[in-house]
Protein backbone atom coordinates (compact mmCIF):
# COMPACT_ATOMS: atom_id res chain seq x y z
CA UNK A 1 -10.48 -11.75 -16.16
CA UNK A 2 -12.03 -9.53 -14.92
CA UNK A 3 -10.18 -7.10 -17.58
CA UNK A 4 -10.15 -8.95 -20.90
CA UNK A 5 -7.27 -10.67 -22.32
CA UNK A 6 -5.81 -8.84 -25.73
CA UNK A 7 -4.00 -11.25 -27.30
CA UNK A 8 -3.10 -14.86 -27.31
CA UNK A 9 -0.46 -17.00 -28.93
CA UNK A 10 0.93 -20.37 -28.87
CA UNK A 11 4.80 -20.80 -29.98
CA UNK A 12 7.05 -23.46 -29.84
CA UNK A 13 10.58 -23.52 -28.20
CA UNK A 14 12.29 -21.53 -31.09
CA UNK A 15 10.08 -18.62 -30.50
CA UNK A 16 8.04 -19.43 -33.49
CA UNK A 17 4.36 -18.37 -34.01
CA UNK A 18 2.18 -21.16 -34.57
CA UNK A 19 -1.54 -19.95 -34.00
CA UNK A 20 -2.24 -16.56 -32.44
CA UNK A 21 -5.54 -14.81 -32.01
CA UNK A 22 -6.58 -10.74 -31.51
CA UNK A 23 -9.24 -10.05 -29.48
CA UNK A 24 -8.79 -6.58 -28.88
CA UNK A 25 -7.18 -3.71 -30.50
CA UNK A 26 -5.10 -1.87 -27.55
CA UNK A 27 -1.86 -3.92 -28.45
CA UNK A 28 0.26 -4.16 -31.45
CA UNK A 29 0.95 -6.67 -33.51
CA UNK A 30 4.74 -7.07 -32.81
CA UNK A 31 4.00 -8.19 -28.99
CA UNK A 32 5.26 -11.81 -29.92
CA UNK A 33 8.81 -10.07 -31.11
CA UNK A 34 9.09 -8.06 -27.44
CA UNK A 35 8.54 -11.63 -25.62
CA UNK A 36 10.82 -13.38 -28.29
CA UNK A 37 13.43 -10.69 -26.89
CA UNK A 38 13.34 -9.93 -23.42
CA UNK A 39 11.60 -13.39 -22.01
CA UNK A 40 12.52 -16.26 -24.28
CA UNK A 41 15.90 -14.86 -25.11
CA UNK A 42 16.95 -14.07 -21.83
CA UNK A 43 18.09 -16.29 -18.41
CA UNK A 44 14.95 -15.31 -16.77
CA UNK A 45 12.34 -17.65 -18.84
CA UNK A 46 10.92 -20.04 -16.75
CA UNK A 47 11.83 -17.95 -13.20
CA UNK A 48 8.04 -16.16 -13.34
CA UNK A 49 5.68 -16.54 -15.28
CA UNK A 50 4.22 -12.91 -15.18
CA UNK A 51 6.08 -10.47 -16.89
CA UNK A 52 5.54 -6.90 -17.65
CA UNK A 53 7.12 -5.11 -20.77
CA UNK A 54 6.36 -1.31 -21.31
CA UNK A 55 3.04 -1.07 -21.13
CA UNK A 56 1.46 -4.61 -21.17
CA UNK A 57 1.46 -7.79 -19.25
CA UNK A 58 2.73 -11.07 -20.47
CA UNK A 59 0.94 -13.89 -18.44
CA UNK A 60 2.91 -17.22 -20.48
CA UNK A 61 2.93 -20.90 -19.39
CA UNK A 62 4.94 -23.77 -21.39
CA UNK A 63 2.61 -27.28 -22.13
CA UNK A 64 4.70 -29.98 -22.97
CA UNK A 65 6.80 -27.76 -26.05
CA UNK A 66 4.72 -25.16 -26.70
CA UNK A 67 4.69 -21.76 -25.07
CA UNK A 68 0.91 -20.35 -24.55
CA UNK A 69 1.08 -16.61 -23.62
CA UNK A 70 -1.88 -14.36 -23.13
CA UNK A 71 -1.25 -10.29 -23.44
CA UNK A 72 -2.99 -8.01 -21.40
CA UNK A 73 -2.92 -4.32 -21.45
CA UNK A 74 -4.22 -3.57 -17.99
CA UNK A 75 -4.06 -5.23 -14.54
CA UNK A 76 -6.08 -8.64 -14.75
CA UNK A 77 -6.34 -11.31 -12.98
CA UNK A 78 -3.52 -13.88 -13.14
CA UNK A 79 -5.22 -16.93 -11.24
CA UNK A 80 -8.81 -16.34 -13.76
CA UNK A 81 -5.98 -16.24 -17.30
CA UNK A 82 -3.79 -19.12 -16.01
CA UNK A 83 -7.05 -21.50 -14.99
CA UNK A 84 -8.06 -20.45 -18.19
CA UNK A 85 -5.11 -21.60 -19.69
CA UNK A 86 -5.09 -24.87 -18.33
CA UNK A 87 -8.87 -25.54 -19.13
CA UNK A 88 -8.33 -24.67 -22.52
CA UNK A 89 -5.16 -27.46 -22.78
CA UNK A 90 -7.84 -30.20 -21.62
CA UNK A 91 -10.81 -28.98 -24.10
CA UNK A 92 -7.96 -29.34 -27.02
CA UNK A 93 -6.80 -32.48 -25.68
CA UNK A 94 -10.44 -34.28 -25.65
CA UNK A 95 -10.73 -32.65 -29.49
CA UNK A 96 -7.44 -33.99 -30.09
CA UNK A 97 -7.30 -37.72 -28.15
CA UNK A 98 -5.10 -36.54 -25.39
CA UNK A 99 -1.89 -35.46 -27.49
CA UNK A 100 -1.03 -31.44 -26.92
CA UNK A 101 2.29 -30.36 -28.75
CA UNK A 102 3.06 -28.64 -31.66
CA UNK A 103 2.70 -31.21 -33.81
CA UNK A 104 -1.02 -31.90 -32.89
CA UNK A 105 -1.49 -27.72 -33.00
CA UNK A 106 0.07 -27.73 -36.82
CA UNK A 107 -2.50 -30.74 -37.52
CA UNK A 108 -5.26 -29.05 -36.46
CA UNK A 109 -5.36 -25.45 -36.41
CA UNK A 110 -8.47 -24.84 -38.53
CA UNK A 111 -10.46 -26.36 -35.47
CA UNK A 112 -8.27 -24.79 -32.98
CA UNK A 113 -9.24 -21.19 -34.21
CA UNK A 114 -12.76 -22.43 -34.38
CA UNK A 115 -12.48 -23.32 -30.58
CA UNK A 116 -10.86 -20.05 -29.87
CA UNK A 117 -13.52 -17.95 -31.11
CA UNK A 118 -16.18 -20.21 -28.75
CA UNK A 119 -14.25 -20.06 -25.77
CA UNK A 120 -13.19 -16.42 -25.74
CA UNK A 121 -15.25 -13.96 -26.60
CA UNK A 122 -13.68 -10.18 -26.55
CA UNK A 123 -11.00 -11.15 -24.32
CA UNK A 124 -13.52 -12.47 -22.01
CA UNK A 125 -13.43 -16.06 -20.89
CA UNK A 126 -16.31 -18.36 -22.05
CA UNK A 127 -17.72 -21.80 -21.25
CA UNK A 128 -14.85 -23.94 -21.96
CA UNK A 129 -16.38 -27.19 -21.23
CA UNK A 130 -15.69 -30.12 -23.95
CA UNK A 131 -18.93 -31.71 -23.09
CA UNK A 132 -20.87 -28.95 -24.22
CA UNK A 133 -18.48 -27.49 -27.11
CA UNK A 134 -18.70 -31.00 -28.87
CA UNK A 135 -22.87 -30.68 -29.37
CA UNK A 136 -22.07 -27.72 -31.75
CA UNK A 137 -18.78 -28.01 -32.91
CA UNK A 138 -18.59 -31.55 -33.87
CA UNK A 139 -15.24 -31.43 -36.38
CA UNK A 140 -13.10 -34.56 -34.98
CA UNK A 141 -9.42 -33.39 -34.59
CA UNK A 142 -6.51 -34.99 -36.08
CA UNK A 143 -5.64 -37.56 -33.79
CA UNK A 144 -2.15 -38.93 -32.59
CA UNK A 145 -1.71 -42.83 -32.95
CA UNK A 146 -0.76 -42.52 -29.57
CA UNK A 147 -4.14 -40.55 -28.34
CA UNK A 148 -6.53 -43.14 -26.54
CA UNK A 149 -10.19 -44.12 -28.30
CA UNK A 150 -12.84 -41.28 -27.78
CA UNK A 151 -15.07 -41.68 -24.85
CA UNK A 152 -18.75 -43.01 -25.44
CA UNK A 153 -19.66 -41.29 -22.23
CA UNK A 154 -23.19 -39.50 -22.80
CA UNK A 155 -23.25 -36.06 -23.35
CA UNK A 156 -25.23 -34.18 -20.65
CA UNK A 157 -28.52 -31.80 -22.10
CA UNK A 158 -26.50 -28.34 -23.47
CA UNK A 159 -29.36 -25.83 -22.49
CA UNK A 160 -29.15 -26.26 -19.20
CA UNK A 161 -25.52 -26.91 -18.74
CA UNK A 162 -24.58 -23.28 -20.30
CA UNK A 163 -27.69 -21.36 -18.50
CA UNK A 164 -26.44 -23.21 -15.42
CA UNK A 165 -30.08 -23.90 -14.54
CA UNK A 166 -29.33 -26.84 -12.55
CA UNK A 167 -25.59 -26.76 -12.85
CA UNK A 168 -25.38 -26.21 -8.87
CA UNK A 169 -27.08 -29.47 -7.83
CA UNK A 170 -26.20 -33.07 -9.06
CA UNK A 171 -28.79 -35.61 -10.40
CA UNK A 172 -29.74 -38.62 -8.27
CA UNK A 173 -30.19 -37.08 -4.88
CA UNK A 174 -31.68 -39.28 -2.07
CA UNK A 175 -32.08 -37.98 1.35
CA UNK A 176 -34.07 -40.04 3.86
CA UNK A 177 -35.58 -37.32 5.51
CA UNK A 178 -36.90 -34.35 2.95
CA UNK A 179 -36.64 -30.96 4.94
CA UNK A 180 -36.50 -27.66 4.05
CA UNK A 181 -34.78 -24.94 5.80
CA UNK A 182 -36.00 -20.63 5.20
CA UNK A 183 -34.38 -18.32 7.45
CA UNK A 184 -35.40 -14.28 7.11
CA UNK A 185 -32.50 -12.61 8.97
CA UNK A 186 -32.86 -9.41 9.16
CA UNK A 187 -30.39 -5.99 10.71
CA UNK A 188 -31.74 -3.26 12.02
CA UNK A 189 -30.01 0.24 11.78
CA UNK A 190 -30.94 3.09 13.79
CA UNK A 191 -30.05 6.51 15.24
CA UNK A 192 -32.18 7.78 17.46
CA UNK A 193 -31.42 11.55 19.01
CA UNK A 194 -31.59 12.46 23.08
CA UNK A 195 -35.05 13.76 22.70
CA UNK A 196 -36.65 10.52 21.14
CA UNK A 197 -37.01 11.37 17.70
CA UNK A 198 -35.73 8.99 15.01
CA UNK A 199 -33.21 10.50 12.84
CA UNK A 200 -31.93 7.80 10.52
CA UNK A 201 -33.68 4.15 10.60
CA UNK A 202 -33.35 0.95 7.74
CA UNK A 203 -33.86 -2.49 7.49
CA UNK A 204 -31.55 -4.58 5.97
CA UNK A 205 -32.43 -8.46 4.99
CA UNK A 206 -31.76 -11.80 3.32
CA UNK A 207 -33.85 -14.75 2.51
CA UNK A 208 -31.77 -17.68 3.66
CA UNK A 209 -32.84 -21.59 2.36
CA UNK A 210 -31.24 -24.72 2.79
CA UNK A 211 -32.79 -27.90 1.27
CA UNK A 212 -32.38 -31.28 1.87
CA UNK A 213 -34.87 -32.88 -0.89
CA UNK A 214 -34.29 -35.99 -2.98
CA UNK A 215 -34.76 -35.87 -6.55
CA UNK A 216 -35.06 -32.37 -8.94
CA UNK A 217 -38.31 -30.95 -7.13
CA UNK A 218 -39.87 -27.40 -7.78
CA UNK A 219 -39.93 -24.86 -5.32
CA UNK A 220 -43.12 -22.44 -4.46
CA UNK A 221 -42.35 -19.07 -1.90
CA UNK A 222 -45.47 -16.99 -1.15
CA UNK A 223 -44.23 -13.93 0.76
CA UNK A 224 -46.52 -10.96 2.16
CA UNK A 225 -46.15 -7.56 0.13
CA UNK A 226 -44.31 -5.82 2.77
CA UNK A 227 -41.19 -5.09 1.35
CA UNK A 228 -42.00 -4.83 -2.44
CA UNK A 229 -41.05 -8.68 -3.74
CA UNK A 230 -42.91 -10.69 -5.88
CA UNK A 231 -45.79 -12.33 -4.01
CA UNK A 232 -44.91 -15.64 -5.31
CA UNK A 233 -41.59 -16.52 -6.28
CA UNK A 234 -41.17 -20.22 -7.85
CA UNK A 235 -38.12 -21.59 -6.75
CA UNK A 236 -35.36 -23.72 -8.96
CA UNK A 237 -32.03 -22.64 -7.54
CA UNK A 238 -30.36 -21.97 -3.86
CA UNK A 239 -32.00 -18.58 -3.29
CA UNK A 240 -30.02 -16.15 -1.58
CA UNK A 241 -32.48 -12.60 -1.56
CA UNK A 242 -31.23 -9.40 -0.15
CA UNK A 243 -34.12 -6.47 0.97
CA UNK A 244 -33.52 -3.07 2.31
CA UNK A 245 -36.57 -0.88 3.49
CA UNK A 246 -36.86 2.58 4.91
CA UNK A 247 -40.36 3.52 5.91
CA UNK A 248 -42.69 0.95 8.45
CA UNK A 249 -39.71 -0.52 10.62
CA UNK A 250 -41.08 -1.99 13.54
CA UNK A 251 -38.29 -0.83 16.14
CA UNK A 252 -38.02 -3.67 18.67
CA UNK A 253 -36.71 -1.37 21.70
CA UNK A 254 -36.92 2.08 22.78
CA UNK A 255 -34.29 3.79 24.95
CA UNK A 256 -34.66 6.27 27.46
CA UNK A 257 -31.28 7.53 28.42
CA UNK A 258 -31.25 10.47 31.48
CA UNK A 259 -27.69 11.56 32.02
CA UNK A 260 -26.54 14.25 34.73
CA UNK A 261 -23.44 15.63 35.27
CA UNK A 262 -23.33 16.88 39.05
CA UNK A 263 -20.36 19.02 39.77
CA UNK A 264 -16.93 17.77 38.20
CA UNK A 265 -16.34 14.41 39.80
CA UNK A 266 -20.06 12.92 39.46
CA UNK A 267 -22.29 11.96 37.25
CA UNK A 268 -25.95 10.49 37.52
CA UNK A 269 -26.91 7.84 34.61
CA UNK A 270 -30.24 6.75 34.18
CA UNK A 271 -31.10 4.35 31.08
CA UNK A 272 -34.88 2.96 30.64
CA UNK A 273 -35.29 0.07 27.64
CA UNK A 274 -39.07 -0.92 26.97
CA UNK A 275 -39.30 -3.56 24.17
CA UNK A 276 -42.49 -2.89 21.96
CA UNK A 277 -42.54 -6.67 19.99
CA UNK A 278 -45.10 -8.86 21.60
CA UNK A 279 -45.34 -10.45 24.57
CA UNK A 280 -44.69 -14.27 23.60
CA UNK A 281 -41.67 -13.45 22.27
CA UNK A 282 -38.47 -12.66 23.76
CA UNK A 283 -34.63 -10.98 23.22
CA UNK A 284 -31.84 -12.81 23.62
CA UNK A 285 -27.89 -11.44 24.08
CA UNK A 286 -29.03 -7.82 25.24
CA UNK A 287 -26.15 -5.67 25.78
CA UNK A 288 -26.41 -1.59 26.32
CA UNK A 289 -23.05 0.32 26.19
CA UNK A 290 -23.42 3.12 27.87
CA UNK A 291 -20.37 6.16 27.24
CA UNK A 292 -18.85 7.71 30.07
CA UNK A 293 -15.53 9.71 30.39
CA UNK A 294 -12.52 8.84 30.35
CA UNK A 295 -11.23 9.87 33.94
CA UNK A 296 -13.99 7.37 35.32
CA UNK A 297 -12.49 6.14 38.93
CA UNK A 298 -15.54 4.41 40.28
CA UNK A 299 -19.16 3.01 39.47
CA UNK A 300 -22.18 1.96 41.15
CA UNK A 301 -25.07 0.01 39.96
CA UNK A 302 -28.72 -0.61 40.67
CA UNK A 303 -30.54 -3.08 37.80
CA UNK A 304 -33.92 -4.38 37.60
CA UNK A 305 -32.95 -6.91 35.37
CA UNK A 306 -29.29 -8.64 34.61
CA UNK A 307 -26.14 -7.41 35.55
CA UNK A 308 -24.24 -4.01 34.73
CA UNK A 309 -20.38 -3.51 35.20
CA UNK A 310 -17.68 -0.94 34.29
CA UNK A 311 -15.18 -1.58 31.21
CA UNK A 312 -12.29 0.90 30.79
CA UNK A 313 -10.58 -0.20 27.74
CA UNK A 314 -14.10 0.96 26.11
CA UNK A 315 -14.67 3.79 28.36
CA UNK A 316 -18.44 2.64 28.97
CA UNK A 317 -21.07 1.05 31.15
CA UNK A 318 -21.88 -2.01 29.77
CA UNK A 319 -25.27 -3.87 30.92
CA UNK A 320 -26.03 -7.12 29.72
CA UNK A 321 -29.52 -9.05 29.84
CA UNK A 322 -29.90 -12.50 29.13
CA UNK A 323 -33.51 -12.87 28.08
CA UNK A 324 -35.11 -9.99 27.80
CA UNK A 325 -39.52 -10.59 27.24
CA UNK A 326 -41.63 -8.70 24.85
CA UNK A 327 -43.76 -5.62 26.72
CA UNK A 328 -41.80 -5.37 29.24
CA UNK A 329 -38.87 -2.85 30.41
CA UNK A 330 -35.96 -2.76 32.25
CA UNK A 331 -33.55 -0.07 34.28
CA UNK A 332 -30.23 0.74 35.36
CA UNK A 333 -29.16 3.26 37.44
CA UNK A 334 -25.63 4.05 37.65
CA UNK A 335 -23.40 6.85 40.03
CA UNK A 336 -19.91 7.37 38.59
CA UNK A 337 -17.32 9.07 40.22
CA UNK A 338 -14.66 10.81 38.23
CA UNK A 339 -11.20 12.26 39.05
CA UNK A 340 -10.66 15.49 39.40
CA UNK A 341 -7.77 17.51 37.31
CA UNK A 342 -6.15 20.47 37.85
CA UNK A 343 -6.44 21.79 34.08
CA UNK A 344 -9.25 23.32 32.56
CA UNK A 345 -12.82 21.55 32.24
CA UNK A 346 -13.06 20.60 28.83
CA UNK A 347 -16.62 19.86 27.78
CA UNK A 348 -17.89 15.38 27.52
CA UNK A 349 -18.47 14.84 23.83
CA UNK A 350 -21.13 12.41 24.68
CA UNK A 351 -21.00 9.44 22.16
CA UNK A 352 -24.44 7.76 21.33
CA UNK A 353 -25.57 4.57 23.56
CA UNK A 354 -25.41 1.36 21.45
CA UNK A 355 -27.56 -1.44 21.53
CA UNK A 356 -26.75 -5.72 20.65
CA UNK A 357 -29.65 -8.01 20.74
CA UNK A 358 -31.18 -10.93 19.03
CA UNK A 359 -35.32 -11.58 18.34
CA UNK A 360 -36.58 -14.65 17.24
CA UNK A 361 -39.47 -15.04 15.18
CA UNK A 362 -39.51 -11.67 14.99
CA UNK A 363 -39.13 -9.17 11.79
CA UNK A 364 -38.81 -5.28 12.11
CA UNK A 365 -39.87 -4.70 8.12
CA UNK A 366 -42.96 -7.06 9.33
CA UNK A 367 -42.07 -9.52 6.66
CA UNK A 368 -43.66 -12.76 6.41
CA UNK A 369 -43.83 -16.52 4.90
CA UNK A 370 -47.55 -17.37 3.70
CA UNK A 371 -46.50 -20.36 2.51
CA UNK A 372 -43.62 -22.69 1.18
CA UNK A 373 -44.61 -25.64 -0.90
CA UNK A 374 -42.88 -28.44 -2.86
CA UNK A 375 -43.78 -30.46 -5.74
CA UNK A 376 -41.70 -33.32 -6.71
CA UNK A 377 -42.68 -35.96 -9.63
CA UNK A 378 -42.47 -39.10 -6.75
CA UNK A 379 -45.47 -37.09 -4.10
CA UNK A 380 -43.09 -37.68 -1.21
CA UNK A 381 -43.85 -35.94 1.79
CA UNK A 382 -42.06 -33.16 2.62
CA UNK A 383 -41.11 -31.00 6.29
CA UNK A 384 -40.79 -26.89 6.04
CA UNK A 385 -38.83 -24.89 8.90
CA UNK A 386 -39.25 -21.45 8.93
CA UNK A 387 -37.48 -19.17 11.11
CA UNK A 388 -37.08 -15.10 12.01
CA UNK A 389 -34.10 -13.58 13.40
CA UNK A 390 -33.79 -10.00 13.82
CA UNK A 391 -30.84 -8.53 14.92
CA UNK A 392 -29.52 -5.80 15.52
CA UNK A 393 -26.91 -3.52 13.13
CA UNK A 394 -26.15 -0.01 14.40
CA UNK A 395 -28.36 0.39 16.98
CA UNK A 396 -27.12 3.58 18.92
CA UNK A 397 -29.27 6.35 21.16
CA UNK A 398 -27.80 9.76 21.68
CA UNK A 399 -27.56 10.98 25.13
């Protein structure tokens, strides 16, 4: 819940016990008697339903006249007991032809404990859905003369409702285009120190899909063995993959930072940025943030490409390149003028240059789609997008 219920009981407006059940053994057995006293006996029943008493929680909603109150020892989770709660009432009330009160609980309590012990197991909440209790618990409940006449609806196949094989995706889907959607989107992380040796460098990744495909078709992902996956993954479900890798990142720029401080009011910055992907492809959103102190009074810029200004709320240079191509590079040179104070020099702590971009069809681990097929019982015909993005994470360059 996520920490398990201990105890649950069901009691009527006296205070009376009319079907409990222990699931663990880290409460006593007199935990009905301490809610009898200081909840039900008290002005405050009713005014919040969570209530602690020494050490355990009392988590207690009222159905019609019956009290049901779960006991937990620990801090759980009141939103995961109380929709349990209320699931439970409808799964008794299909068993019992919509009646719930304590005279439909004293008529059937053999079956209730049954259901209990299905839909809780350990404290832990189970599948609580009537459809799928009723294939293997098929006792009929006492009904009410009131209750209405059982439902003839079909009942749904059981195995894959409780592996929840195809419990994300309805049947009877029509679309009038069939497309399918992979993205790889991938982060790249790196530190890189003044002299240009890589000191700390990852990939991080996730295999996006969205489909749009009528029917209950089967999935087929062929990936290259670059990061370690399964060549061939058959697909059945909305994937969602995550990757990390270490070792063979393809870095998509290199930075070549010159800084030089010239006396106490000037400085000399001089940042190179070569990207190494190929050359049909390009970088989009480039942005270098380039440190400089905080007693900066006035900048000067010379670009080869894009346009460079001065931003003092983050103390830094910041450079910005539209669309930046593959084999190519780019400079900035920069003259900042500092003001001078009367105290004593204190030495820059120079913080590390940092790096945004975005790389289409482009994958630093060198991961790659070999093919993406589908197979539905009908042979329609089917469209596959695949796309790259490679971004980056914490990208930073000391200086």
């Amino acid at each position: 819940m996520p920490v398990a219920a201990s105890a649950i009981y069901f009691l009527n407006l006296r205070g009376d016990v009319l079907i409990n059940r222990l699931y663990r053994d880290d409460v006593g057995g007199n935990m009905v008697d301490a809610f009898r006293m200081h909840i039900m006996q008290t002005k405050e029943l009713g005014t919040c339903p969570v209530r602690q008493i020494g050490g355990c929680s009392f988590l207690y909603m009222r159905i019609s006249n019956v009290y049901i109150v779960i006991v937990v020892s620990s801090n759980a989770n009141v939103a995961c007991a109380f929709k349990f709660v209320v699931e439970a009432v409808a799964l008794f009330k299909s068993y019992f032809g919509g009646a719930f009160d304590e005279d439909a609980i004293r008529n059937n309590f053999v079956l209730i404990y049954e259901l209990l012990d299905e839909i809780m197991d350990f404290g832990y909440p189970q599948n609580l859905s009537p459809e799928i209790l009723k294939l293997y618990i098929t006792q009929e409940g006492v009904r009410s003369p009131f209750s209405s006449k059982p439902s003839d609806k079909p009942v749904p196949n059981a195995t894959l409702q409780v592996t929840g094989a195809v419990g994300w995706r309805r049947e009877g889907l029509m679309y009038k285009k069939n497309e399918v959607f992979l993205d790889i989107v991938e982060s790249v992380n790196l530190l890189m120190s003044s002299k240009g040796s890589v000191l700390r460098c990852d990939v991080t990744g996730k295999i996006l899909m969205k489909c749009f495909l009528s029917g209950m078709p089967d999935l087929k992902l062929g990936l290259n063995d670059k990061i370690g996956l399964e060549k061939e993954a058959q697909l059945k479900s909305r994937p969602a993959k995550r990757y990390r890798i270490t070792e063979g990142v393809n870095l998509p720029f290199r930075v070549l930072p010159t800084i030089k401080e010239l006396g106490r009011t000037r400085m000399e910055i001089n940042v190179k940025v070569k990207s190494v992907f190929g050359a049909k492809m390009f970088a989009l959103g480039v942005v270098v943030k380039v440190p400089v102190p905080k007693q900066t009074a006035k900048t000067s810029f010379q670009t080869t490409s894009g346009k460079a200004k001065y931003n003092a709320s983050i103390d830094s240079l910041v450079w910005k390149i539209r669309k930046f191509p593959g084999q190519t590079e780019a400079t900035m040179s920069a003259e900042v003028e500092l003001i001078s104070t009367m105290g004593e020099k204190k030495s820059w702590n120079r913080p590390p240059i940092q790096m945004e971009f975005q790389v289409p069809m482009f994958t630093a681990s060198g991961l790659r789609v070999r093919f993406l097929k589908v197979w539905e019982k009908s042979g329609y015909n089917t469209v596959e997008w695949v796309r790259y993005i490679t971004r980056a994470g914490s990208y930073e360059i000391r200086c």
